[in-house]
Protein backbone atom coordinates (compact mmCIF):
# COMPACT_ATOMS: atom_id res chain seq x y z
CA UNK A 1 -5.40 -8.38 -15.23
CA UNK A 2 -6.38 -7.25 -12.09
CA UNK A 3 -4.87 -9.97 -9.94
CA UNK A 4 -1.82 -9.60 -12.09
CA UNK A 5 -1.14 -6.15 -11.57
CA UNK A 6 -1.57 -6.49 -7.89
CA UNK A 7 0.76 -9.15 -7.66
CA UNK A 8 3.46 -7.03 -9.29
CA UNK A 9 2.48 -4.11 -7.31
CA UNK A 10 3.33 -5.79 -4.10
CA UNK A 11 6.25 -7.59 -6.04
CA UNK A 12 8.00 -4.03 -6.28
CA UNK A 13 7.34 -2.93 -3.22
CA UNK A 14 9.12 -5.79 -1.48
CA UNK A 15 12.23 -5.54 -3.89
CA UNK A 16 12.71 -1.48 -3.12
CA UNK A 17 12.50 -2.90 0.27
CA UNK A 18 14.96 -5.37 -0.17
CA UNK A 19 17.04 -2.98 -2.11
CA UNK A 20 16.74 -0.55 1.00
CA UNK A 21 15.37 2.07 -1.17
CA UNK A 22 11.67 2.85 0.65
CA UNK A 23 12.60 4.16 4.28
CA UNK A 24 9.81 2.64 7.00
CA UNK A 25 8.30 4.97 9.46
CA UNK A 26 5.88 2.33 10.90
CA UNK A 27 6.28 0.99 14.75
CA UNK A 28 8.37 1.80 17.31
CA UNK A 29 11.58 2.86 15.42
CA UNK A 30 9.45 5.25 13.14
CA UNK A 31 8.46 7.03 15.98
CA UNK A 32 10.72 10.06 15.33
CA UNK A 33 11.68 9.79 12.09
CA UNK A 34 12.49 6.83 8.83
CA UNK A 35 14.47 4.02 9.06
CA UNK A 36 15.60 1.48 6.58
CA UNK A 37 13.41 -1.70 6.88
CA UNK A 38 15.02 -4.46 4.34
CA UNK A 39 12.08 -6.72 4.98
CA UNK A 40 8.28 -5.46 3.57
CA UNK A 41 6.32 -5.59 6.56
CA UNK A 42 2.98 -6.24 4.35
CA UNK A 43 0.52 -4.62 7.08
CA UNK A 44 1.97 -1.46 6.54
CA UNK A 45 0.50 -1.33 3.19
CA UNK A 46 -2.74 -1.10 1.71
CA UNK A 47 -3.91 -0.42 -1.90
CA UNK A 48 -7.01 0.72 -4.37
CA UNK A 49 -7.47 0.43 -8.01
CA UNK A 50 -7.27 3.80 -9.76
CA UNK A 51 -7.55 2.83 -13.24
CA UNK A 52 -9.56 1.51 -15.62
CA UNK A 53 -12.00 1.35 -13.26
CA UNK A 54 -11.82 2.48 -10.16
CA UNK A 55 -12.50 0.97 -6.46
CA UNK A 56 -15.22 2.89 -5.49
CA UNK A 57 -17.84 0.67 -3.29
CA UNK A 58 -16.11 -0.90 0.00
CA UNK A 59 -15.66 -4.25 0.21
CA UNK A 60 -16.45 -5.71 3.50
CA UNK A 61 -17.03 -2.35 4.79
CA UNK A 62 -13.46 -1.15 3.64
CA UNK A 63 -12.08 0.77 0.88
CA UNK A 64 -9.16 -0.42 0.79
CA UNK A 65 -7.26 -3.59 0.46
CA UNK A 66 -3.71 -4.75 2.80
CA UNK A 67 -1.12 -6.24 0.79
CA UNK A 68 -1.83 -9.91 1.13
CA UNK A 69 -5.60 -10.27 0.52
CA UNK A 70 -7.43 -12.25 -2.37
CA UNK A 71 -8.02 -10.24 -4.97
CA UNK A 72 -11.32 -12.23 -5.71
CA UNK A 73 -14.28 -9.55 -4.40
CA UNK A 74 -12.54 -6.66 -6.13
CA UNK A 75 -11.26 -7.89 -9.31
CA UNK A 76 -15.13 -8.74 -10.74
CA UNK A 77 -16.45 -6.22 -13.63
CA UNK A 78 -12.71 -4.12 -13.33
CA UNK A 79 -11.65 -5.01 -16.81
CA UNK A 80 -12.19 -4.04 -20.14
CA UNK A 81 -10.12 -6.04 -22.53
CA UNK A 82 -10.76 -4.07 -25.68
CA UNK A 83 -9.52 -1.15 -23.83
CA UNK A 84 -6.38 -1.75 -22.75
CA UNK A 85 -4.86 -3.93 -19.88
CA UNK A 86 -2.89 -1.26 -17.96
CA UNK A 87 -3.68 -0.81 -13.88
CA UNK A 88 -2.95 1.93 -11.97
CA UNK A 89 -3.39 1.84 -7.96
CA UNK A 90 -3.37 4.40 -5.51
CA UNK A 91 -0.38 2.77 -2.32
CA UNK A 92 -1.40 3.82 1.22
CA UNK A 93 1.29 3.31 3.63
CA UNK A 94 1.24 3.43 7.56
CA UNK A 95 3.26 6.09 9.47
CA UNK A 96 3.55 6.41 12.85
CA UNK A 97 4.67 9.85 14.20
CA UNK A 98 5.24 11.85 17.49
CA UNK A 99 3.92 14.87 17.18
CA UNK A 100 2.89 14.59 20.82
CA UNK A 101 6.29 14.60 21.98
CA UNK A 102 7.73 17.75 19.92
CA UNK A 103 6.16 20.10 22.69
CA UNK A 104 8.49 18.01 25.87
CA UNK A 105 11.49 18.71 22.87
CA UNK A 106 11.04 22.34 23.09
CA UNK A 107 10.21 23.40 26.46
């Protein structure tokens, strides 16, 4: 279920990508502002299990996993099959800003 989920979690974010519906703000063209990025760039991206249990304990001293990663260390003991087999999971994404530069815009 886990596994699953996480597939089709990354699965959607690549087609709103495709579909240029999720704006990037990652790298040197998100500087300033959101551009349209047609192509998922997966290392902007990283996700944790909300529900039905959630990612709590780090996993190779990080909470979180990047899009892309086996889903083999955190899937173990996150299911309960008499319960339900709905996920949710919490999406992180990079953003890259310059707030350094706003002060040379005004003065």
């Amino acid at each position: 279920m886990v596994n699953t989920s996480a597939l089709l979690t990354q699965r959607l974010m690549n087609k709103l990508h495709r579909q240029g519906m999720i704006k990037a703000g990652a790298g040197s063209d998100g500087k300033c502002g959101m551009y349209t990025q047609l192509m998922m760039d997966k290392r902007n991206y990283k996700y944790q299990l909300l529900h039905p249990v959630p990612q709590t304990e780090k996993i190779n001293g990080k909470c979180c996993q990047p899009f892309g990663r086996s889903t083999v260390l955190m899937e173990m003991g996150k299911e309960y099959p008499y319960n339900g087999e709905d996920a949710s999971w919490q999406i992180f994404r990079k953003r890259d800003c310059c707030d350094g530069n706003i002060l040379d815009w005004i003065f």
